[in-house]
N, C-alpha and C. Protein backbone atom coordinates (compact mmCIF):
# COMPACT_ATOMS: atom_id res chain seq x y z
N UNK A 1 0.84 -1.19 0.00
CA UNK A 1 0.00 0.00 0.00
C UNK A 1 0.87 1.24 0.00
N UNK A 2 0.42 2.13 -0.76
CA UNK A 2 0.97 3.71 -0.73
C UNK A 2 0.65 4.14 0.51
N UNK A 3 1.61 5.03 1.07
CA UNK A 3 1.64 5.66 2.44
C UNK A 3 0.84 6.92 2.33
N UNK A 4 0.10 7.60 3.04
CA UNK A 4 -0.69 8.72 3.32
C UNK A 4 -1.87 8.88 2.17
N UNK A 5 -2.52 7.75 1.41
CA UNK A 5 -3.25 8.07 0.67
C UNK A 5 -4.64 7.84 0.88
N UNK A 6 -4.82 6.66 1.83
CA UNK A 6 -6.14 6.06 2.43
C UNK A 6 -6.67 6.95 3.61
N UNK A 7 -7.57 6.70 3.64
CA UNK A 7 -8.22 7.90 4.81
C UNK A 7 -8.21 6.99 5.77
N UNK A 8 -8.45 7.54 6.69
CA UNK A 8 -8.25 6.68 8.05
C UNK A 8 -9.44 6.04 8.79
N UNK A 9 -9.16 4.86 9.01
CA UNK A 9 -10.30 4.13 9.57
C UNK A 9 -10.84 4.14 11.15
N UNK A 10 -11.90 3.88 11.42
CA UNK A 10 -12.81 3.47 12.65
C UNK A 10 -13.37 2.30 13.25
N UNK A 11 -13.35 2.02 14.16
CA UNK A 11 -14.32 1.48 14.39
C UNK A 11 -15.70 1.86 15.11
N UNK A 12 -16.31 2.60 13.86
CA UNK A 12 -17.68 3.04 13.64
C UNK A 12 -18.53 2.48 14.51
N UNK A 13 -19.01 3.35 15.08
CA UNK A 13 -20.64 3.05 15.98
C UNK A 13 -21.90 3.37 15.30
N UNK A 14 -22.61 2.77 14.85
CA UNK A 14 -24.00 2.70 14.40
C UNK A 14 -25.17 3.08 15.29
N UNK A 15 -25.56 4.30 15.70
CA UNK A 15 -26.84 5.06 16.53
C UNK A 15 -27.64 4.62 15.57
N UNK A 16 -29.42 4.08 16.80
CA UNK A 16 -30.54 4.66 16.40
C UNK A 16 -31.40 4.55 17.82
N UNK A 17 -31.65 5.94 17.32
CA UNK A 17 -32.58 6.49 18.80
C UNK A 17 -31.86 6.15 20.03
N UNK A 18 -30.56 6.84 19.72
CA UNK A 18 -29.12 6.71 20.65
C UNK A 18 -29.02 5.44 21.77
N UNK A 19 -29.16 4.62 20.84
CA UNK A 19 -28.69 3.21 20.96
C UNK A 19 -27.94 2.82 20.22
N UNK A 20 -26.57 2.30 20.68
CA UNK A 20 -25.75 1.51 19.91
C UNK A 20 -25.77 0.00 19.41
N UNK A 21 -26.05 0.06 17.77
CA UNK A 21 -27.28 -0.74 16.93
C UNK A 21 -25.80 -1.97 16.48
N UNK A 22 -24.68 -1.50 16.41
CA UNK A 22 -23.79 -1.85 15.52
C UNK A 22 -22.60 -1.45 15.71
N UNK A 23 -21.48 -2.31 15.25
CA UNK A 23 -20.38 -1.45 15.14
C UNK A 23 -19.80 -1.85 14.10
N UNK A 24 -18.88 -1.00 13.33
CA UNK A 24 -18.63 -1.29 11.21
C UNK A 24 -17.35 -0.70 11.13
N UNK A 25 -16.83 -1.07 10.17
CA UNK A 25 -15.62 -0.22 9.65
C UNK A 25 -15.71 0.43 8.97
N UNK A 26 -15.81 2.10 9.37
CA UNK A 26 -16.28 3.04 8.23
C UNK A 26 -15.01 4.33 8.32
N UNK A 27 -14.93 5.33 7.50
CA UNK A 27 -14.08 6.12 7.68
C UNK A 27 -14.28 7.73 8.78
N UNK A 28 -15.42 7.40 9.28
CA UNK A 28 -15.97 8.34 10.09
C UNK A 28 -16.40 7.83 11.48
N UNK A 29 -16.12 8.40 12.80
CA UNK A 29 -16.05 7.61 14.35
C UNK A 29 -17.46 7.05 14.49
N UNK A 30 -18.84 7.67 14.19
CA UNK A 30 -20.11 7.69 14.47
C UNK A 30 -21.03 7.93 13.25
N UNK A 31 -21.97 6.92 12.94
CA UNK A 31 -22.84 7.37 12.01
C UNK A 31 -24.51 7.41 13.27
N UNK A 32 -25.46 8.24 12.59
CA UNK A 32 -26.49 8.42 13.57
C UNK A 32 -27.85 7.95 11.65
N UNK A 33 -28.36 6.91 12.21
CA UNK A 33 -29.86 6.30 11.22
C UNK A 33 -31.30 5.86 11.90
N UNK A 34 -32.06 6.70 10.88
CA UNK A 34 -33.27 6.82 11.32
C UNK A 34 -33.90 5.09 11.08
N UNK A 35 -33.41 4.64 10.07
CA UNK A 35 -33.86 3.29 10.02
C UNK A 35 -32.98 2.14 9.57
N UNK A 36 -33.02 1.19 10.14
CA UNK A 36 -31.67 0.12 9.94
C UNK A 36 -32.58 -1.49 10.14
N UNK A 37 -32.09 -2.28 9.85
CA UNK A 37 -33.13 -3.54 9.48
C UNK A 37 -33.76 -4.28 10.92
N UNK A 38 -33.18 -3.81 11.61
CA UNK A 38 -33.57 -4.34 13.30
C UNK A 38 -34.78 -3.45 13.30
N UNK A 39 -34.85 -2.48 12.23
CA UNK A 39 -36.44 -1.73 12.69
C UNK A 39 -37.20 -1.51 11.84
N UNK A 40 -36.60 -1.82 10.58
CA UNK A 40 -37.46 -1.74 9.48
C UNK A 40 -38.80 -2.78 9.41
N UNK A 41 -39.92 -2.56 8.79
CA UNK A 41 -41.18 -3.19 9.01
C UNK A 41 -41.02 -4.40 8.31
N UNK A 42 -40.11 -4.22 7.36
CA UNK A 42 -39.68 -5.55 6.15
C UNK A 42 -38.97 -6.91 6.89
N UNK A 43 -38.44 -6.55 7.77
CA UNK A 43 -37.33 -7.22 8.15
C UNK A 43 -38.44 -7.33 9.50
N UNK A 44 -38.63 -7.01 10.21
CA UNK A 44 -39.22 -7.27 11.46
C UNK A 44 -41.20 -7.88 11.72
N UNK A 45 -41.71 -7.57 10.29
CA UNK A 45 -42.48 -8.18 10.69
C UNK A 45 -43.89 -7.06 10.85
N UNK A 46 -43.28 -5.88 11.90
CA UNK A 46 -44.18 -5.01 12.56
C UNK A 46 -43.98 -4.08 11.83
N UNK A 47 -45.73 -3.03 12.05
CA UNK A 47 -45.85 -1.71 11.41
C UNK A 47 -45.28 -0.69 12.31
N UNK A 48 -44.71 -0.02 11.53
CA UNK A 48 -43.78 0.96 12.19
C UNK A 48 -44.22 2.68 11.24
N UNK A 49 -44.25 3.95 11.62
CA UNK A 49 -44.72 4.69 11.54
C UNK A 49 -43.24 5.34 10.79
N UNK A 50 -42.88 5.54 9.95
CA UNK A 50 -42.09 6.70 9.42
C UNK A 50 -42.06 7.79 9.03
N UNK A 51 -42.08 8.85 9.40
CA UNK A 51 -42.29 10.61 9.32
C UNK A 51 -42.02 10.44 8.33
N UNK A 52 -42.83 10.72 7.38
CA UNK A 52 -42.96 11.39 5.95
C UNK A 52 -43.91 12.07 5.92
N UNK A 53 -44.86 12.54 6.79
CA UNK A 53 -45.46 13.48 6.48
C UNK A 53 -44.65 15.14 6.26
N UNK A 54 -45.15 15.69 5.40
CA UNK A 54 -45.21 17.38 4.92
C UNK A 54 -44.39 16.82 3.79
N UNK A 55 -44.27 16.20 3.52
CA UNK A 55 -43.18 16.16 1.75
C UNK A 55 -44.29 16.46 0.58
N UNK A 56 -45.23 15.89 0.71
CA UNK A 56 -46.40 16.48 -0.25
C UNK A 56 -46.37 17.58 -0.33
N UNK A 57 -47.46 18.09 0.88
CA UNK A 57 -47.37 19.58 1.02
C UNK A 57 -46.28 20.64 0.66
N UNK A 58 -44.90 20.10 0.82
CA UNK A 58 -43.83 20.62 0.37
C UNK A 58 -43.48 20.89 -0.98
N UNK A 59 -43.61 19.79 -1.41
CA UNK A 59 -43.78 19.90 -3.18
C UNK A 59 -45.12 20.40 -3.40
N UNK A 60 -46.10 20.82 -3.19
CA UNK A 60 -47.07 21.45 -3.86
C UNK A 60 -46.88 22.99 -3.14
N UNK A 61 -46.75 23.44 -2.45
CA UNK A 61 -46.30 24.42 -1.90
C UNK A 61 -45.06 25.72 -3.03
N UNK A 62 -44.16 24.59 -2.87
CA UNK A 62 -43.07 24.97 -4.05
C UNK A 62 -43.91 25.06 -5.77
N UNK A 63 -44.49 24.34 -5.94
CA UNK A 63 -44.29 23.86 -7.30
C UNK A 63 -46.04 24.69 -7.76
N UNK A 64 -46.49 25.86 -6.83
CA UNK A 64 -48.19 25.85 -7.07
C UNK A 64 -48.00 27.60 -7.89
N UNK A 65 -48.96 27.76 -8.06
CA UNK A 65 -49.16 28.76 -8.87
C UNK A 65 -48.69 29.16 -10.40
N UNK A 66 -47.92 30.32 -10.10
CA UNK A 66 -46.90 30.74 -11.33
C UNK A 66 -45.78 29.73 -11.70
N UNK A 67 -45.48 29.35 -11.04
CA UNK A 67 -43.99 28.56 -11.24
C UNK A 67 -43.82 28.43 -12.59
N UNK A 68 -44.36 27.45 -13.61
CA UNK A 68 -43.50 26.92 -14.91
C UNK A 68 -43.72 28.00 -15.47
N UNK A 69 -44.71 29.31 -15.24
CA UNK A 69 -44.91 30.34 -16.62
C UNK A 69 -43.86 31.13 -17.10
N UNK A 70 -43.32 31.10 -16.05
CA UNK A 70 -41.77 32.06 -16.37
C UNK A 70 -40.65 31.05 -16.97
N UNK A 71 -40.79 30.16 -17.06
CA UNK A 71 -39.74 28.93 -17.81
C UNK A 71 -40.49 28.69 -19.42
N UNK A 72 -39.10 29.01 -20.50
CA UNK A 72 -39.42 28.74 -21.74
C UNK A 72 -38.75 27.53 -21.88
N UNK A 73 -39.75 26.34 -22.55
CA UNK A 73 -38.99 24.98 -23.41
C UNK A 73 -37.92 25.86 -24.59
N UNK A 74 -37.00 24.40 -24.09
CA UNK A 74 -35.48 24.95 -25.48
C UNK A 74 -35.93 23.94 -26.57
């Protein structure tokens, strides 16, 4: 291996809902995830609630009125 070219490694802690879920070899000390397969509904079985609400509202919010009239097709 070339000297000083690899970034430097961890042994990474995996947070969710500041519980330590995991530990990985990543190039950063701490990663923090909202969903990981110990909680996902796929993997576990159970319904689980994921905040996605306002993303609609968000995109129609942005995207309502005037918006495209001022944009000409090339």
């Amino acid at each position: 291996m070339k000297s000083d070219i690899h970034p430097k490694m961890y042994n990474c802690k995996v947070f969710h809902n500041g519980e330590v879920v995991m530990e990985v070899g990543a190039t950063v000390p701490e990663l923090h995830v909202e969903v990981w397969s110990g909680s996902h509904p796929f993997f576990t079985g159970k319904r689980m609630f994921v905040d996605a609400a306002g993303r609609v509202e968000k995109f129609q919010r942005k995207f309502q009125g005037d918006y495209f009239k001022g944009k000409k097709k090339k």
